[in-house]
N, C-alpha and C. Protein backbone atom coordinates (compact mmCIF):
# COMPACT_ATOMS: atom_id res chain seq x y z
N UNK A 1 93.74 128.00 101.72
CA UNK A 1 93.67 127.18 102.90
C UNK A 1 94.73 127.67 103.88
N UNK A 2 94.73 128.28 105.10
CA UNK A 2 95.09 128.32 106.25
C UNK A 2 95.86 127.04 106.87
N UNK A 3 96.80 126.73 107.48
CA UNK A 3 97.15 125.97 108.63
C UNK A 3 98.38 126.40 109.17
N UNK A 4 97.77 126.28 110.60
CA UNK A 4 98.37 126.88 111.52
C UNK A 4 99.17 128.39 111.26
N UNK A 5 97.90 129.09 110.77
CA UNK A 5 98.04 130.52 110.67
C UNK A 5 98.63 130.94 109.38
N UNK A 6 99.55 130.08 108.52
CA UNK A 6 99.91 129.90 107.29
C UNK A 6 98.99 129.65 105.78
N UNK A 7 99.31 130.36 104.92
CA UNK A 7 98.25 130.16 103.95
C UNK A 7 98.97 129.35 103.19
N UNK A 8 98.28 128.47 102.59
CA UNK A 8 99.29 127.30 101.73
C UNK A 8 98.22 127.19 100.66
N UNK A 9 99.49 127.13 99.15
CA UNK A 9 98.67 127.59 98.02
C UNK A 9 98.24 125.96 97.42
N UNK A 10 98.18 125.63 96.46
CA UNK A 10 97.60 124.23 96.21
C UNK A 10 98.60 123.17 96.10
N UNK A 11 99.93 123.72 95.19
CA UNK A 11 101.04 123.21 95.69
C UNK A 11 101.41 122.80 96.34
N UNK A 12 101.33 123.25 97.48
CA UNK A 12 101.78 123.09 99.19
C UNK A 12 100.44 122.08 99.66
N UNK A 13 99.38 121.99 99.34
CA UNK A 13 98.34 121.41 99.50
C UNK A 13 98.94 119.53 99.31
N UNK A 14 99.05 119.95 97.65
CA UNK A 14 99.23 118.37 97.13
C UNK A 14 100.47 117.95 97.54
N UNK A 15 101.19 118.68 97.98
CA UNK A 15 102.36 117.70 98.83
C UNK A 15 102.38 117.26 100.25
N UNK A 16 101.69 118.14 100.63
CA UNK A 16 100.94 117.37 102.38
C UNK A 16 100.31 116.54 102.36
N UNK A 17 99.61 116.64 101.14
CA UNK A 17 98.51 115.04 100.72
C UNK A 17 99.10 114.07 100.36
N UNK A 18 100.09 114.00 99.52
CA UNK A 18 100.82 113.33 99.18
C UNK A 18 101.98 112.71 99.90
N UNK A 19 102.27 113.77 101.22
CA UNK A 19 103.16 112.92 101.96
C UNK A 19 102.21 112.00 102.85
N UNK A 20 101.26 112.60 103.39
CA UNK A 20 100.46 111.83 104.64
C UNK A 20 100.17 110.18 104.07
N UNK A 21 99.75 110.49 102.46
CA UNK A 21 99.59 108.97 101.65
C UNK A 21 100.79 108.38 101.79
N UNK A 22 101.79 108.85 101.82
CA UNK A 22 103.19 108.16 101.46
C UNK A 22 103.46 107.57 102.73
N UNK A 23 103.35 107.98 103.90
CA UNK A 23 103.31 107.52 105.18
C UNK A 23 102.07 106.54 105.73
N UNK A 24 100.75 107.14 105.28
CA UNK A 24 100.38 105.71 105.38
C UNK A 24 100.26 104.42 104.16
N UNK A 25 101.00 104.83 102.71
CA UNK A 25 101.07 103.62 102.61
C UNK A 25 102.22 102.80 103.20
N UNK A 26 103.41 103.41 103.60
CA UNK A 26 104.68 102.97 104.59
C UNK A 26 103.97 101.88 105.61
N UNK A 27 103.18 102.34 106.81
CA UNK A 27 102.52 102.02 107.63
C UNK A 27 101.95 100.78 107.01
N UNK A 28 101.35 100.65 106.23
CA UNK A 28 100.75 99.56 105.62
C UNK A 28 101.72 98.34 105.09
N UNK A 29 103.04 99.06 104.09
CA UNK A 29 103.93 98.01 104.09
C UNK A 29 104.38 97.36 104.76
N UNK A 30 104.70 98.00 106.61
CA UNK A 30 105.46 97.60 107.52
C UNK A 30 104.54 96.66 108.05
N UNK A 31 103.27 96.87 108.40
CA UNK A 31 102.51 95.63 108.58
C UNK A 31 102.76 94.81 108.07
N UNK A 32 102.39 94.32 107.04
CA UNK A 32 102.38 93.28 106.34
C UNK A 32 103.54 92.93 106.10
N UNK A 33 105.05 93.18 106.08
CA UNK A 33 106.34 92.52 106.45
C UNK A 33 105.94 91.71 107.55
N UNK A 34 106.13 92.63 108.81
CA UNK A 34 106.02 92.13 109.84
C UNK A 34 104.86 90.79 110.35
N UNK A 35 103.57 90.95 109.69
CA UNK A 35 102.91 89.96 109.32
C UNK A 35 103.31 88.42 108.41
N UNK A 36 104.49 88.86 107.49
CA UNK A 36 105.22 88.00 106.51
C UNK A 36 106.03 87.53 107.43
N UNK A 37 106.93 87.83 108.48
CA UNK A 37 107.86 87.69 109.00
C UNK A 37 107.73 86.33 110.35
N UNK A 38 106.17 86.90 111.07
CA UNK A 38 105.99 86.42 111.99
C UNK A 38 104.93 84.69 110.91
N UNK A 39 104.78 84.63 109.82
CA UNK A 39 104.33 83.40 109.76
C UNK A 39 105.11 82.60 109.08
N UNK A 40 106.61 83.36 108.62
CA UNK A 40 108.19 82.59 108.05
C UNK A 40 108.15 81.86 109.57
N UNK A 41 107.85 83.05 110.76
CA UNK A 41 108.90 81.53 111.64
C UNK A 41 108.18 80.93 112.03
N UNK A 42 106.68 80.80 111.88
CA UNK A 42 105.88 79.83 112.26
C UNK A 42 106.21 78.56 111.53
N UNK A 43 106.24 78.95 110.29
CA UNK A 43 106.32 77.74 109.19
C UNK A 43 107.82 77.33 109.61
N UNK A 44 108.88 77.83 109.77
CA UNK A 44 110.03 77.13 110.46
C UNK A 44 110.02 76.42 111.34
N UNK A 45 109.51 76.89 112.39
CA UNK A 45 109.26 75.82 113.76
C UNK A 45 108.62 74.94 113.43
N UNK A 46 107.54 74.79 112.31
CA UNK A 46 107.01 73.42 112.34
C UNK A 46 107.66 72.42 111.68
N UNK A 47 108.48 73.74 110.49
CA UNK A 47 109.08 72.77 110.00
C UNK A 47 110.32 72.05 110.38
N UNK A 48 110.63 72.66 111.42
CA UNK A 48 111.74 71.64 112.70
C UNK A 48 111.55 70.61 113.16
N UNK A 49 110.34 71.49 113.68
CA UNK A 49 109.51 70.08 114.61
C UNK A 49 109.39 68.89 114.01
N UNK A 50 108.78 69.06 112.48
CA UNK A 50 108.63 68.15 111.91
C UNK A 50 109.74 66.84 111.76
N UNK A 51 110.95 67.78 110.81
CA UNK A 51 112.07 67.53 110.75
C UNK A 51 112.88 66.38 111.73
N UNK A 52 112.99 67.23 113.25
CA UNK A 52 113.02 66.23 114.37
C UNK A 52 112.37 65.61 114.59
N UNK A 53 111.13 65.05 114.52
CA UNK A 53 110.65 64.25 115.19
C UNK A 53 110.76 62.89 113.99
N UNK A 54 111.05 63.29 112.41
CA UNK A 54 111.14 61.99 111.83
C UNK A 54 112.71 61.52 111.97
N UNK A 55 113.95 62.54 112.39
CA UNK A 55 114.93 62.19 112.56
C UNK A 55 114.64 60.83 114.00
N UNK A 56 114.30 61.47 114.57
CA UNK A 56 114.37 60.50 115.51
C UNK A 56 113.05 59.63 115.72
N UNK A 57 112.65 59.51 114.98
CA UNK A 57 111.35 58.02 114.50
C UNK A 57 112.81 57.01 113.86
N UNK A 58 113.54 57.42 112.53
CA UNK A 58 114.58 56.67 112.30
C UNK A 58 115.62 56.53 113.32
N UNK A 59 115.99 56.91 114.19
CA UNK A 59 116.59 56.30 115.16
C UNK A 59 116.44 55.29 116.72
N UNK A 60 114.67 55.61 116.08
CA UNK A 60 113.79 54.48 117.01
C UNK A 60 113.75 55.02 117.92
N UNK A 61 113.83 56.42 118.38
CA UNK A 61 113.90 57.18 119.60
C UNK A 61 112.20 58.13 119.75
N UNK A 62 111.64 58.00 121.44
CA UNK A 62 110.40 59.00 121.08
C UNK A 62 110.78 60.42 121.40
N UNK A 63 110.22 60.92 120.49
CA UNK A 63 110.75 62.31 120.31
C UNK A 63 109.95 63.26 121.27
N UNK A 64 109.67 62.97 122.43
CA UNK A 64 109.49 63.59 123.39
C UNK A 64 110.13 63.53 124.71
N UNK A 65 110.46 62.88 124.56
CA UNK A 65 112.07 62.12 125.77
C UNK A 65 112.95 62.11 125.11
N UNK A 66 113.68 63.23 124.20
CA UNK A 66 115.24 62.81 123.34
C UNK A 66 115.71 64.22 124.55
N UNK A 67 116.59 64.12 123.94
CA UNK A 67 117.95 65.42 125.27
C UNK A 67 117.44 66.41 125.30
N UNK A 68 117.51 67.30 126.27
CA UNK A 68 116.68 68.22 126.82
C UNK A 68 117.82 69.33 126.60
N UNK A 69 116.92 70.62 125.55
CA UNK A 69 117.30 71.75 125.14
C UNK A 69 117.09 72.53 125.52
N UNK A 70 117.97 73.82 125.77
CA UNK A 70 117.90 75.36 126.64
C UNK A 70 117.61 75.68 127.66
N UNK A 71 117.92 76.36 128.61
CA UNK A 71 118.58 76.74 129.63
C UNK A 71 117.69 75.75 130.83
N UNK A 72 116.61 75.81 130.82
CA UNK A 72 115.59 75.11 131.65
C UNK A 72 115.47 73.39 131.27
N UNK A 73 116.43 73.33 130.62
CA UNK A 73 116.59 71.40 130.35
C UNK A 73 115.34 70.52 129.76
């Protein structure tokens, strides 16, 4: 086999194959972190939300009119 004018014996074969797999299974791990990652902070925020809004049910307060957070109030 030829590439790019180079003859590469089978050796050289199964390690180009073997890296291109190794890179896309990489590719594949990083997805799916990043997929893991982005529904950790989903499940956080709700679970804030949640959090706050029974904190302040026990303080008899509606939790849509309590103090106004970050930069835009």
């Amino acid at each position: 086999m030829t590439l790019f004018g180079t003859t590469l014996d089978p050796m050289q074969v199964f390690g180009l194959v073997s890296l291109l797999m190794m890179l896309a299974l990489l590719a594949m791990r990083l997805k799916g972190e990043r997929s893991y990652l982005r529904r950790f902070r989903a499940w956080e925020a709700e679970r804030k939300a949640r959090r706050d809004a029974e904190l302040a049910a026990e303080r008899g307060e509606d939790p849509t009119t309590g103090p106004k957070r970050g930069p835009w109030g």
